[in-house]
Structure formats: C-alpha cells, structure tokens
C-alpha atoms as a PDB file:
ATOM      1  CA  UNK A   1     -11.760  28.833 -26.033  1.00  0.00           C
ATOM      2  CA  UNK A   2     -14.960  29.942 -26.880  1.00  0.00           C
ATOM      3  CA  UNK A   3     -16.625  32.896 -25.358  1.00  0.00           C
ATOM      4  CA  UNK A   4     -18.250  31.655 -22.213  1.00  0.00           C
ATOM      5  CA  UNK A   5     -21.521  33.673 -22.184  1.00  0.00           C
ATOM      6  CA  UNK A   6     -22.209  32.588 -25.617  1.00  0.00           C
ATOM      7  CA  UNK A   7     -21.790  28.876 -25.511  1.00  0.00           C
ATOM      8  CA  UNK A   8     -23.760  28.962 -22.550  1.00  0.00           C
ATOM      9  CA  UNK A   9     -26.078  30.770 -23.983  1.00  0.00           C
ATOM     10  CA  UNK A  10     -25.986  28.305 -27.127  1.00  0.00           C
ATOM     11  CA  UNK A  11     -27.281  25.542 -24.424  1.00  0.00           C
ATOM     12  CA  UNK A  12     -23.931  23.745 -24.253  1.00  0.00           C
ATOM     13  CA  UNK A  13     -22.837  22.228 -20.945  1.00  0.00           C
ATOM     14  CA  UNK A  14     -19.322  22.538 -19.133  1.00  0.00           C
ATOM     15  CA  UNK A  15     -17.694  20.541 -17.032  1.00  0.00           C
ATOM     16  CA  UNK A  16     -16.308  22.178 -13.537  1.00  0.00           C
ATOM     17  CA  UNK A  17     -13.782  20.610 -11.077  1.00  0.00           C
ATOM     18  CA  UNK A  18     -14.460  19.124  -7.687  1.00  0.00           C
ATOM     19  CA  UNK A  19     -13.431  19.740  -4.031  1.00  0.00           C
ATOM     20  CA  UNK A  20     -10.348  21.570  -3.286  1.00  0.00           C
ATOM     21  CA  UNK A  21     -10.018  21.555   0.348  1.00  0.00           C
ATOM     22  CA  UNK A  22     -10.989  18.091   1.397  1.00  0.00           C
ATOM     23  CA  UNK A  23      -8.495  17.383  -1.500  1.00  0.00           C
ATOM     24  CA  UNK A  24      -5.888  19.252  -0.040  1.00  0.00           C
ATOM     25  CA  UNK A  25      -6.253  17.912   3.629  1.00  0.00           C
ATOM     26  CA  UNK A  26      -5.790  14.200   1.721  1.00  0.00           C
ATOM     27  CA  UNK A  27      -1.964  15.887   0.719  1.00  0.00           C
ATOM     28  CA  UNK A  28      -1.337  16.923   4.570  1.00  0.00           C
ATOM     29  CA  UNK A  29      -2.991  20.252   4.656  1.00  0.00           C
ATOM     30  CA  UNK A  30      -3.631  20.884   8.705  1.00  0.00           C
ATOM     31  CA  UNK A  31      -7.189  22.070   9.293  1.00  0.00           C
ATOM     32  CA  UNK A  32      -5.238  25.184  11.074  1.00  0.00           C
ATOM     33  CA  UNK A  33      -3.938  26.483   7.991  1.00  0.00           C
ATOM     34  CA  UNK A  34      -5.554  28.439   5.452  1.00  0.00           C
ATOM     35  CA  UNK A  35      -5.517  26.688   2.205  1.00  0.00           C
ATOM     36  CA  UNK A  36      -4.257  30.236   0.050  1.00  0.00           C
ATOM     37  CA  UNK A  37      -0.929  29.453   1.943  1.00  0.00           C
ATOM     38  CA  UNK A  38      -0.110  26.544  -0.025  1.00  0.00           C
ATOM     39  CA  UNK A  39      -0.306  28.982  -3.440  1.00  0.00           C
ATOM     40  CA  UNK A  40       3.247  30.761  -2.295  1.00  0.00           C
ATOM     41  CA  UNK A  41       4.056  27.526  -0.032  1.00  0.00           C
ATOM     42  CA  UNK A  42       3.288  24.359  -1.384  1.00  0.00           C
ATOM     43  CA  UNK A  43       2.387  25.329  -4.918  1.00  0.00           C
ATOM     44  CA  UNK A  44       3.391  21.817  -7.048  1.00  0.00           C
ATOM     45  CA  UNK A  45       0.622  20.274  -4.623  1.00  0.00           C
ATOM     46  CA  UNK A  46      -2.051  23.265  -6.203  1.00  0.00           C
ATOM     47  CA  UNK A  47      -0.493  22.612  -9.435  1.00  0.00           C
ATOM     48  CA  UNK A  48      -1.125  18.703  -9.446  1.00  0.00           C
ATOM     49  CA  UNK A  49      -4.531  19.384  -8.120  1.00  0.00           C
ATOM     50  CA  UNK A  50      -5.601  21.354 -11.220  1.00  0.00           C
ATOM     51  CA  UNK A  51      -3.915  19.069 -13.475  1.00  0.00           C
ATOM     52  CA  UNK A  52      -5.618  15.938 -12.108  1.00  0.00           C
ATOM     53  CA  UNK A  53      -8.707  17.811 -12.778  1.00  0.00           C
ATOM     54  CA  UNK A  54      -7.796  18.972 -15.868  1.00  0.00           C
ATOM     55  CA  UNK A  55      -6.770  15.499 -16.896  1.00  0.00           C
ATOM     56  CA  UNK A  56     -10.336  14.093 -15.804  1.00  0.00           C
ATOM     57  CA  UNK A  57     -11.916  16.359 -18.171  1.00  0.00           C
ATOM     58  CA  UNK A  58     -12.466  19.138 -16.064  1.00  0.00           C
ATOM     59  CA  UNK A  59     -13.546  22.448 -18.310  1.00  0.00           C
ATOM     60  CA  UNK A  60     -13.276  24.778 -15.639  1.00  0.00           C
ATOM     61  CA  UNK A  61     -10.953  24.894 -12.780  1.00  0.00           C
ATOM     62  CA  UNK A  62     -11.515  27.051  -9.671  1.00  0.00           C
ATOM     63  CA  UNK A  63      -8.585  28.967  -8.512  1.00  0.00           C
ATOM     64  CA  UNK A  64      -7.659  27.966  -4.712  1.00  0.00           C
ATOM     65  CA  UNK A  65      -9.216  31.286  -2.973  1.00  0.00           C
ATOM     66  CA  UNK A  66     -12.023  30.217  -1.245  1.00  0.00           C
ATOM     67  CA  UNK A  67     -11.314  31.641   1.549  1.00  0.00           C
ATOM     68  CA  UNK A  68      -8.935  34.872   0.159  1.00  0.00           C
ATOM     69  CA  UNK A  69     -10.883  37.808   0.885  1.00  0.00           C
ATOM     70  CA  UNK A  70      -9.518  40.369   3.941  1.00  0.00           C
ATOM     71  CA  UNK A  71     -11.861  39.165   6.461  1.00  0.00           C
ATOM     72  CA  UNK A  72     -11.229  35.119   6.624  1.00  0.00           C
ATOM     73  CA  UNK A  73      -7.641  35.858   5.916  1.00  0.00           C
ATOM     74  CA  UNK A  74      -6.961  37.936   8.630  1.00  0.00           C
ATOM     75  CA  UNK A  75      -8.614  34.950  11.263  1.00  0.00           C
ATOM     76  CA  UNK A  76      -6.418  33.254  10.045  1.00  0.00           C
ATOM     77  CA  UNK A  77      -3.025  34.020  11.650  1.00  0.00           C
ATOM     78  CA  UNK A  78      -3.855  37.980  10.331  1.00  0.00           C
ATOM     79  CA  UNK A  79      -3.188  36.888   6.509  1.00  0.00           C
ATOM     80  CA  UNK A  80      -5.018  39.854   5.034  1.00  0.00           C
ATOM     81  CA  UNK A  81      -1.808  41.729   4.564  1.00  0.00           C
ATOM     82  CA  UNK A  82      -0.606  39.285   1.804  1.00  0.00           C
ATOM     83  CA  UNK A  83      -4.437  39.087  -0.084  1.00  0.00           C
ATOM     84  CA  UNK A  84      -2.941  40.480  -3.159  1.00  0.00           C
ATOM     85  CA  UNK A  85      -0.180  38.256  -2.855  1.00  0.00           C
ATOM     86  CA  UNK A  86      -2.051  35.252  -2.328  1.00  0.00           C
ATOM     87  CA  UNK A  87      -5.003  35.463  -4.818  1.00  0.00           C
ATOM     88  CA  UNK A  88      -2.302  36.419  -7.495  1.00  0.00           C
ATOM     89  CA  UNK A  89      -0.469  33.595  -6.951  1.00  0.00           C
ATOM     90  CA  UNK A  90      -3.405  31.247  -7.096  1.00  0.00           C
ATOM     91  CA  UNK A  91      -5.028  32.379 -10.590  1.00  0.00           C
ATOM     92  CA  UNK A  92      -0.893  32.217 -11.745  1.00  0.00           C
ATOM     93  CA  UNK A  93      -0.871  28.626 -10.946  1.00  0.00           C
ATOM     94  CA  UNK A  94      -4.502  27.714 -12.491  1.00  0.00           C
ATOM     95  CA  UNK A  95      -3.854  29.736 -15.698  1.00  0.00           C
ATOM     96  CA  UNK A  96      -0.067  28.104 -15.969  1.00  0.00           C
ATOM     97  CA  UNK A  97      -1.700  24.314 -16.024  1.00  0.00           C
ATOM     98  CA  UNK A  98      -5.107  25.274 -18.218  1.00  0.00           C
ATOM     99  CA  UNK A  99      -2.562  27.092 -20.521  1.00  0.00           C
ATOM    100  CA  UNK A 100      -5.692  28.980 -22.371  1.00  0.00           C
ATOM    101  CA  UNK A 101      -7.369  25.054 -22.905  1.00  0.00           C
ATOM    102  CA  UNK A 102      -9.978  25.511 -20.508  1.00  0.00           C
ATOM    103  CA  UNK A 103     -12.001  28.562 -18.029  1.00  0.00           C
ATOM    104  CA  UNK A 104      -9.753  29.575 -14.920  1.00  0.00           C
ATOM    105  CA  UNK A 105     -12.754  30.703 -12.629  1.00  0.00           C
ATOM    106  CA  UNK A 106     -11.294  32.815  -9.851  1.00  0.00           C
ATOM    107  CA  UNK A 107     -13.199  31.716  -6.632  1.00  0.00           C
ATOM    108  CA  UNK A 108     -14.712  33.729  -3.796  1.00  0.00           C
ATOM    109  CA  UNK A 109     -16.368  31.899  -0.762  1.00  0.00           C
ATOM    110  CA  UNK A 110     -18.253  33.590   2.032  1.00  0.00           C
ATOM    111  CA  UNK A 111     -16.408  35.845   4.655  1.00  0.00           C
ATOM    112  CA  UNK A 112     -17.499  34.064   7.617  1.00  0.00           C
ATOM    113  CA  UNK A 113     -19.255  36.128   9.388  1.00  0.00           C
ATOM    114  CA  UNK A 114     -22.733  37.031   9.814  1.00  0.00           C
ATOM    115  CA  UNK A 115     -24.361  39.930   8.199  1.00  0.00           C
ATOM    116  CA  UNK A 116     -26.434  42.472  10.066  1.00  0.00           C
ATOM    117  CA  UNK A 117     -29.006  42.491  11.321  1.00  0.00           C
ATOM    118  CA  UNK A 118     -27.546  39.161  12.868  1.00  0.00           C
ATOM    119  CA  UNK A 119     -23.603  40.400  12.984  1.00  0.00           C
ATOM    120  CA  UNK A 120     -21.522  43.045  12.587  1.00  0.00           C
ATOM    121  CA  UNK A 121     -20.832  42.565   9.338  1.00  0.00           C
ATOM    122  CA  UNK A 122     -22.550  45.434   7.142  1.00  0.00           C
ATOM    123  CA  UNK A 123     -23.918  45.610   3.562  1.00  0.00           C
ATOM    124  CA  UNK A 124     -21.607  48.312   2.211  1.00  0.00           C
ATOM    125  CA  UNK A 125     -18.348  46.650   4.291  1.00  0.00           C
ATOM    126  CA  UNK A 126     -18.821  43.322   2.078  1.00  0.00           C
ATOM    127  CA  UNK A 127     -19.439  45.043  -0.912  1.00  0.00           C
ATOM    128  CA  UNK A 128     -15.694  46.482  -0.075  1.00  0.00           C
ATOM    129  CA  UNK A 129     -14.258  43.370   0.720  1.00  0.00           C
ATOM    130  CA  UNK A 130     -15.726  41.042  -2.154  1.00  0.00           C
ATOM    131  CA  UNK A 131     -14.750  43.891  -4.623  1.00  0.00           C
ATOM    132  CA  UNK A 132     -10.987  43.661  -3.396  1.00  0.00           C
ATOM    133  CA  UNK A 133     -10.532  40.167  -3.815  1.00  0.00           C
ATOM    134  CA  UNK A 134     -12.332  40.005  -7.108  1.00  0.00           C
ATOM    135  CA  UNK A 135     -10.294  42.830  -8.408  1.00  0.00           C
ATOM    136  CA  UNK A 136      -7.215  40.461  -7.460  1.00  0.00           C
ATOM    137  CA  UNK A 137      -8.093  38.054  -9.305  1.00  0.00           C
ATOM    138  CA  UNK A 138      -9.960  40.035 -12.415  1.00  0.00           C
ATOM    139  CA  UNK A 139      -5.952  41.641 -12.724  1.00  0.00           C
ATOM    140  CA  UNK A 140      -4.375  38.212 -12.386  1.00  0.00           C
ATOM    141  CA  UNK A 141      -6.263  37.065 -15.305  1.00  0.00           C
ATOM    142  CA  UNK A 142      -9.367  34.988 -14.453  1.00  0.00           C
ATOM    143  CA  UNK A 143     -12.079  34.507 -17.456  1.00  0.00           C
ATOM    144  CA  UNK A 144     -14.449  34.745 -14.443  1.00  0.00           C
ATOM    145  CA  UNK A 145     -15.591  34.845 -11.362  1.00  0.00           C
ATOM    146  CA  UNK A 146     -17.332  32.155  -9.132  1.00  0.00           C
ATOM    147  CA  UNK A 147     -19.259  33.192  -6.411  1.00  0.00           C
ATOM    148  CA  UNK A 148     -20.059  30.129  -4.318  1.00  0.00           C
ATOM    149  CA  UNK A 149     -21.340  28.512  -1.012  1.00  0.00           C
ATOM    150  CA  UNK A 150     -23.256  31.156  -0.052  1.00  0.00           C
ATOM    151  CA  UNK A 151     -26.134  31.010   2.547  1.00  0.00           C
ATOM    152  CA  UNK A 152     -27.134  34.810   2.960  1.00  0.00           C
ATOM    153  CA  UNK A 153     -28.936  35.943   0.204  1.00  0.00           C
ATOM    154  CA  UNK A 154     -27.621  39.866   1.596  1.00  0.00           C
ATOM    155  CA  UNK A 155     -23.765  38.395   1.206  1.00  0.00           C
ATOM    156  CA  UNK A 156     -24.629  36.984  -1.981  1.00  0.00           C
ATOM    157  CA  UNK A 157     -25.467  40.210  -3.465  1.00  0.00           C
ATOM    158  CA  UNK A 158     -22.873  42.293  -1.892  1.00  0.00           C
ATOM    159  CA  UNK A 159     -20.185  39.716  -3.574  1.00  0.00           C
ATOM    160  CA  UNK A 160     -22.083  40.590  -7.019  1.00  0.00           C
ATOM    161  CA  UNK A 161     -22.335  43.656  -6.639  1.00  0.00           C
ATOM    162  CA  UNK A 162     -18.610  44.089  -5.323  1.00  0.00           C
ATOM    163  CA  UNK A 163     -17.694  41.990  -8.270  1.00  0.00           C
ATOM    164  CA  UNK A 164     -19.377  44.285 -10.893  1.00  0.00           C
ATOM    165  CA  UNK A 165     -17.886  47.258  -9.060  1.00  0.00           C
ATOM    166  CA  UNK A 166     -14.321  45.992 -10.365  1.00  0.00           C
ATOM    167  CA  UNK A 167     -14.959  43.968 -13.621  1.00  0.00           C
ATOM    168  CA  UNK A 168     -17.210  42.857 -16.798  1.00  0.00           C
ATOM    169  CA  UNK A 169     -16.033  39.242 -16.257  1.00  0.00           C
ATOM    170  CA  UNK A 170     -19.051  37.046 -16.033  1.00  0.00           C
ATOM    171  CA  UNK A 171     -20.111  35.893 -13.001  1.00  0.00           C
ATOM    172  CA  UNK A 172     -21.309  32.314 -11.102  1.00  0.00           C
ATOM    173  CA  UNK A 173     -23.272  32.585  -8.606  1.00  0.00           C
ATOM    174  CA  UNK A 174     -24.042  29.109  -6.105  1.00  0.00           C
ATOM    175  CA  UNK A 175     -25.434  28.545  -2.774  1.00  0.00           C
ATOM    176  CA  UNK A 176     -25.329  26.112  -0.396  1.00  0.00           C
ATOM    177  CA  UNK A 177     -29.069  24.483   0.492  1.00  0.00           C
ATOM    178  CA  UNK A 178     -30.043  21.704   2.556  1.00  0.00           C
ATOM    179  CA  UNK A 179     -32.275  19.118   2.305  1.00  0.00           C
ATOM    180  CA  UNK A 180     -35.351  21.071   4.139  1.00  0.00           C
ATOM    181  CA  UNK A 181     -34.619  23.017   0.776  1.00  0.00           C
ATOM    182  CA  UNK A 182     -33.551  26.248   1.992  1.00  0.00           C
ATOM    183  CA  UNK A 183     -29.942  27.634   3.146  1.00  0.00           C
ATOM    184  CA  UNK A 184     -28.654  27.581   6.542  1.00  0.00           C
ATOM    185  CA  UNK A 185     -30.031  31.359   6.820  1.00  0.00           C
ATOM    186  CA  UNK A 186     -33.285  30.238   5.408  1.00  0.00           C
ATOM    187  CA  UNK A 187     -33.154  30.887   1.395  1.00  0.00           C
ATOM    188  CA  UNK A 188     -35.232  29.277  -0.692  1.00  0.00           C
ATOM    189  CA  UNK A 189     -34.169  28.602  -4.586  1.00  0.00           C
ATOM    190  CA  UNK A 190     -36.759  30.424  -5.996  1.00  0.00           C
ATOM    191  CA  UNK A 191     -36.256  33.896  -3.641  1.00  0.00           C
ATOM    192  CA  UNK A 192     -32.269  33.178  -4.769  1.00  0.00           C
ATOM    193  CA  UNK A 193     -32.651  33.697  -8.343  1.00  0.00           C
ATOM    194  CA  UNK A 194     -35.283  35.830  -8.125  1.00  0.00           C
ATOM    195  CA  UNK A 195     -32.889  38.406  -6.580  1.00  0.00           C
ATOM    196  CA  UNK A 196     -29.510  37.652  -7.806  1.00  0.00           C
ATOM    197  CA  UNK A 197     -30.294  35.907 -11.544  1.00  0.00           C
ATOM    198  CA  UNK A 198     -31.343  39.650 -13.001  1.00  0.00           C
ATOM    199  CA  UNK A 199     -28.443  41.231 -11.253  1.00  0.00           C
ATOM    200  CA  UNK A 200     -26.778  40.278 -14.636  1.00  0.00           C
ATOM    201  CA  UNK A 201     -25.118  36.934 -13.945  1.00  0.00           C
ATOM    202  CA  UNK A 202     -24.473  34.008 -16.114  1.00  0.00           C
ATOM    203  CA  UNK A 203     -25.072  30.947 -13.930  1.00  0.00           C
ATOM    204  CA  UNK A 204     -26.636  30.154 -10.914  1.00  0.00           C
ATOM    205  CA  UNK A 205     -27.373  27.531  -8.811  1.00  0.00           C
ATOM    206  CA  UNK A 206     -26.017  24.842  -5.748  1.00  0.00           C
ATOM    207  CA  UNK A 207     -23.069  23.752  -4.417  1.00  0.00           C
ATOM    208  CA  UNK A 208     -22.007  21.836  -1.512  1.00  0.00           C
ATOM    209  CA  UNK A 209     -24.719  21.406   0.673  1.00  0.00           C
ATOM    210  CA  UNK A 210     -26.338  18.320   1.986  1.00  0.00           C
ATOM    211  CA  UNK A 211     -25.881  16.000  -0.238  1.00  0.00           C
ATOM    212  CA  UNK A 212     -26.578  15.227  -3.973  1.00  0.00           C
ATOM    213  CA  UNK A 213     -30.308  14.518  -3.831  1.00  0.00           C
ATOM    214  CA  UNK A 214     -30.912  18.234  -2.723  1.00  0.00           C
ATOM    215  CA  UNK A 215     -29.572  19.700  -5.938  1.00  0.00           C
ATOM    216  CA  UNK A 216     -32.840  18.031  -7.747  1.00  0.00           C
ATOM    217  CA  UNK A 217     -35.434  20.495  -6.359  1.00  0.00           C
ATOM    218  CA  UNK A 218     -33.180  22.921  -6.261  1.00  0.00           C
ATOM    219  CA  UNK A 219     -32.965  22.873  -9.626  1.00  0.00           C
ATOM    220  CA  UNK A 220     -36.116  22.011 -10.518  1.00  0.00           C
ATOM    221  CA  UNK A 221     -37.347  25.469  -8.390  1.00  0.00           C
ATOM    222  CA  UNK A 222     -34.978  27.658  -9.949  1.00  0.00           C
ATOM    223  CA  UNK A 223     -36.105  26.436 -13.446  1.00  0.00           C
ATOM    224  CA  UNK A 224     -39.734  26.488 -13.094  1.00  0.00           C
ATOM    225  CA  UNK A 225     -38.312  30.480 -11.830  1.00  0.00           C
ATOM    226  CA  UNK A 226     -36.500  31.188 -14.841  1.00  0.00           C
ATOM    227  CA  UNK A 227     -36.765  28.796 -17.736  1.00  0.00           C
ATOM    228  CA  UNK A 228     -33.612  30.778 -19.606  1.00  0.00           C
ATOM    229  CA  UNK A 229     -31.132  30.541 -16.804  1.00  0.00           C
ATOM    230  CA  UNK A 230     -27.881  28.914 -16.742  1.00  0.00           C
ATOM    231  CA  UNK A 231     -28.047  26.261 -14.083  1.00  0.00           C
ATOM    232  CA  UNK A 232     -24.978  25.167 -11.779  1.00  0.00           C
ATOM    233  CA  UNK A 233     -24.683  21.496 -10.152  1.00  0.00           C
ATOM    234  CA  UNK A 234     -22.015  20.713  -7.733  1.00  0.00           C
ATOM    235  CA  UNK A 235     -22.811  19.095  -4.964  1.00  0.00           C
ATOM    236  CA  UNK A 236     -21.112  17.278  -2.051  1.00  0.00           C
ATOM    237  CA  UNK A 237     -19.896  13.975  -2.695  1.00  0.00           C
ATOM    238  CA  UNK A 238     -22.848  12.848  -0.227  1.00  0.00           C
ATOM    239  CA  UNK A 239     -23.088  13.283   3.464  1.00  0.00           C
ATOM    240  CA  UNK A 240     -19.632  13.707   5.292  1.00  0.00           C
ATOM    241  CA  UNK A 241     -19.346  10.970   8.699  1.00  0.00           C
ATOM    242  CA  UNK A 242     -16.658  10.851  10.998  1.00  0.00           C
ATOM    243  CA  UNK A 243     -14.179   7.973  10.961  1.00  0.00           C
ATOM    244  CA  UNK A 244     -11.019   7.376  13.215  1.00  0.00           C
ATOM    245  CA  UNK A 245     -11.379  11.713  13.561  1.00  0.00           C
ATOM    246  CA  UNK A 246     -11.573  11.923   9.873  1.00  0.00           C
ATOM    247  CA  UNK A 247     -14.431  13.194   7.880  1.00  0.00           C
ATOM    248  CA  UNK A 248     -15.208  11.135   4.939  1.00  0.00           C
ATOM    249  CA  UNK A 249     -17.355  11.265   2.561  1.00  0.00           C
ATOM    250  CA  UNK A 250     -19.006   7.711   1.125  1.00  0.00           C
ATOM    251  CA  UNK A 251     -20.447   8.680  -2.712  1.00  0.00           C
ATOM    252  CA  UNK A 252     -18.870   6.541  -5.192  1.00  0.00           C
ATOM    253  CA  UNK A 253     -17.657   8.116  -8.578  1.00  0.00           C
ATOM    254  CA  UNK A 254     -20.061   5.816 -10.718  1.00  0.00           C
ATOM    255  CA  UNK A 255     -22.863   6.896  -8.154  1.00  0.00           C
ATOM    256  CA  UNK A 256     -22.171  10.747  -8.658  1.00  0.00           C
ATOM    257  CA  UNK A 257     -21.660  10.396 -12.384  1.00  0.00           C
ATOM    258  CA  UNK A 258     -25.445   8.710 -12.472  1.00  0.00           C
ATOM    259  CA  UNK A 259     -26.583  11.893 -10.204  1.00  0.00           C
ATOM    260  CA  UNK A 260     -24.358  13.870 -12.879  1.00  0.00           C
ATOM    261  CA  UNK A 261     -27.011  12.547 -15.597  1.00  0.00           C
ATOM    262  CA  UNK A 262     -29.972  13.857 -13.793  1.00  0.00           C
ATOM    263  CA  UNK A 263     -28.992  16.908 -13.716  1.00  0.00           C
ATOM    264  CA  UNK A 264     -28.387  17.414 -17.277  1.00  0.00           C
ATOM    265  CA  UNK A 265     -31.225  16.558 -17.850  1.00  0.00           C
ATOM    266  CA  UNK A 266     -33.352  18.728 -15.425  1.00  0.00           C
ATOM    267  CA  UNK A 267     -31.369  21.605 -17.354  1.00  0.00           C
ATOM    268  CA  UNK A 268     -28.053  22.236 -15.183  1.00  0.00           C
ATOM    269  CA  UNK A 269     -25.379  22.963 -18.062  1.00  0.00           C
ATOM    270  CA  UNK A 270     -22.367  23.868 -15.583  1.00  0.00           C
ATOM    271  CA  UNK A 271     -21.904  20.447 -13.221  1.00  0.00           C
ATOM    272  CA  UNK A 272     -19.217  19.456 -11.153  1.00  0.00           C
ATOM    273  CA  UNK A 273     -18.945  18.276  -7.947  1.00  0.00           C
ATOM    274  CA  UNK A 274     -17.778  19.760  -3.773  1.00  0.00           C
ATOM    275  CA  UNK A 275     -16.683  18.819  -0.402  1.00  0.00           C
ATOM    276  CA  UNK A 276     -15.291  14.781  -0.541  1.00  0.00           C
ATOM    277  CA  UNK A 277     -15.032  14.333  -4.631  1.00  0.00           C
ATOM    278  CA  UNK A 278     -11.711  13.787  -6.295  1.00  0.00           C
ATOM    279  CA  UNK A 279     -10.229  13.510  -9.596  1.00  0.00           C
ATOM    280  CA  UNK A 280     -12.080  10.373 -10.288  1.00  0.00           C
ATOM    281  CA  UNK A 281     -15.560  11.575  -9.452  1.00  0.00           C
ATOM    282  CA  UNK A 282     -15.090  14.284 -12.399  1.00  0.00           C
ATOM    283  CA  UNK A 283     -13.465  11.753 -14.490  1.00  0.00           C
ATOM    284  CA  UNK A 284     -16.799   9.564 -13.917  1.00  0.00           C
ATOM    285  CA  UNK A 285     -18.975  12.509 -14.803  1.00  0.00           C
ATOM    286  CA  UNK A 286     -17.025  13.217 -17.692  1.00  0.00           C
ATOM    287  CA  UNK A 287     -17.412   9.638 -19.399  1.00  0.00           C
ATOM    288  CA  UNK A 288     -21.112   9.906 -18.399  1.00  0.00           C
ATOM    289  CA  UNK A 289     -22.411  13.293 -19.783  1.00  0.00           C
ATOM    290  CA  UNK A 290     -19.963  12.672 -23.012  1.00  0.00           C
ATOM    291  CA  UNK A 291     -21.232   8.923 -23.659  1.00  0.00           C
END
C-alpha cells in the first residue's frame, strides 16, 4: 500500500466501507449488546463483514470499535474492564482479512455523554479516554485512526487531541450534520474545519447524519473553507423508518452510487457510506467512481 497521506495528498480518492452496526443487527446482533462483544464472541460474523466489504471494493475498512472507549463500554453491562481486550481483538480481525491489501482504520465514535458545560463530562477526562482507546488500537496495528459521528465540536477535539497524545498515525475526522446544516449540538461545517482541519489531520468531513442530500453543502462549506483539504463522504443510506419494529433504511445501491458521483466531484476523495448500507451499496459505488 501506498502511504496514505501522500496519495491523498496526490488527489487520489479511496474507497471506505459502509455500516457496521445496522449490518450486524441483520446477523442477530440484539440492540442490548454492545457490538465490540462479537470481536472475542462472534468473530467469523466480523470477519465476513470485512470481507464482504473488502470484496465490494472497499479500500478501507473500519475496525468494529465504535463504541470501545471506557465510558460507553462500561454502560454497557460495565465492559470497560476488557477495552484492551476488545479493541485488540477487533483491529486483529480487520488486519487478518485486509492482509496488508487495503487501510485498517481503527474507529472511535463518541462517548455518549454530554460535555460540560451541558454534562459532566470534562475536556481533560475525554482527552484521557479517547487517548486510551486510540493507543489500543495504534499498538494493535491500525494505519489510522477514524474519528467519526461526532456532534460536539469540544469532543471532537479532545478525541484529536487524545489521539495525537498516543500516536503519529494520521487521523479522520467526520461529523454527523443534519439537514438544517448543523450538528445536533449546533456545528456548522465551516466552524468544524476551521477548528479541527489545522489541528493536523488528514481528512475531514460527514458521516451518518440525515440523509445523503446533506453531505452536498456540507461539503461544499468545508471546501469553499479550505480548498486543500481532504474531504470525507459517508452518509446514511437515506432516512431510517420504522417497519414491523424494525428500522430500515429505503436508499437503493444504484441511488447511493449516483449520490457517490456527486461527491467526487464536489471534491470528497474518501467516500463510503453509514447507518442502513451493505455490501452492495459499496459495491455500487465502486463500479460508479471506477467507470
């Protein structure tokens, strides 16, 4: 593989993977249980996840640690004990099926809670408890880190700067905006990489959020910004709807792969897709950005 700042850099695109959890939940995963179980518990179902990906042309693959930091572990059934354990095993499984033919990115979602002044939650405690998980998965072997669905501008930072704290890796930075065009905690694009592009990362941008057609001003913002960033796409695969209890999620692969154009062209070089995509929405994307 190439180095990843560099080809970047070179304005070459890559390829990321799509949603994990909804993914999971389609293989039986109960909403009650934290997905980073299934890394020591179920881990031929993480495997076959990253090689479906892989196979659709995926040309980086997120490691399955959303939610792995101390914090979000611990709600859930008081997990935090086995973080090491758990964010080790996940990067073991991605590295094992990319076998050094595409980016593992090791992945670090939002705590949960709410930063002061709003919570409890301070500045220097998330700096603390992004910097433990990334140093997890910086030791398991990661080629970087990917900051994403962020709506606090404050926790965005403090996962930066806790990453640089414990590694040189480059970082991905993506939030989560909705379609008033600002974050649930009121973010704009513009104030987001204004603060966190010259904090030294190598991509920035959306993910998740409210559907696809948000990611076009958000990108459009954060380029009229900073024409030289490195812009990330990944948006939900629409707007989620309940049926029979289920959430689904209605954006055909062709439809997303069209979207997928777009945003090559408004200059997002790292594109992918979130919440309610499969396998076959990257495989889509993949035949359209490569045509």
């Amino acid at each position: 593989m190439q180095d990843l700042r560099q080809y970047l850099r070179e304005g070459n695109f890559i390829i990321a993977d799509g949603a994990t959890g909804t993914v999971l939940q389609s293989m039986g995963l109960q909403p009650s249980t934290a997905p980073e179980l299934w890394n020591v518990e179920k881990p031929e179902a993480i495997r076959s996840l990253h090689r479906a990906y892989l196979d659709a042309g995926s040309q980086v693959i997120l490691t399955n640690t959303f939610g792995g930091n101390r914090i979000r572990l611990n709600r859930a059934g008081g997990l935090g004990k086995r973080i090491e354990e758990l964010n080790r095993a996940a990067v073991l499984l991605a590295k094992e099926e990319a076998d050094g033919r595409t980016y593992v990115a090791g992945d670090i979602g939002p705590t949960g809670e709410l930063m002061a002044p709003y919570g409890s939650l301070s500045y220097e405690v998330a700096v603390d408890v992004f910097a433990q998980q990334a140093r997890f998965l910086a030791e398991g072997g990661v080629d970087l880190i990917w900051i994403e669905t962020m709506s606090d501008l404050n926790e965005a930072k403090a996962a930066i700067k806790g990453t640089k704290r414990v590694t040189d890796l480059p970082i991905f930075c993506s939030l989560s905006f909705g379609r008033r065009g600002r974050t649930m905690m009121g973010t704009t694009p513009t104030q987001a990489i204004e603060t966190l592009w010259p904090l030294g990362l190598t991509a920035i941008g959306g993910n998740c959020g409210e559907g696809v057609e948000v990611m076009i001003p958000v990108l459009t913002e954060m380029r009229n910004a900073f024409a030289d960033a490195v812009l990330i796409a990944k948006p939900n695969a629409g707007l989620p709807r309940l049926e029979n209890g289920r959430t689904v999620f209605d954006m055909r692969p062709e439809d997303m792969a069209t979207h997928a154009r777009h945003f090559l062209k408004l200059g997002a070089q790292v594109i992918g897709a979130c919440c309610g995509s499969s396998p076959a929405h990257i495989a889509a994307i993949t035949e359209a950005l490569r045509a």
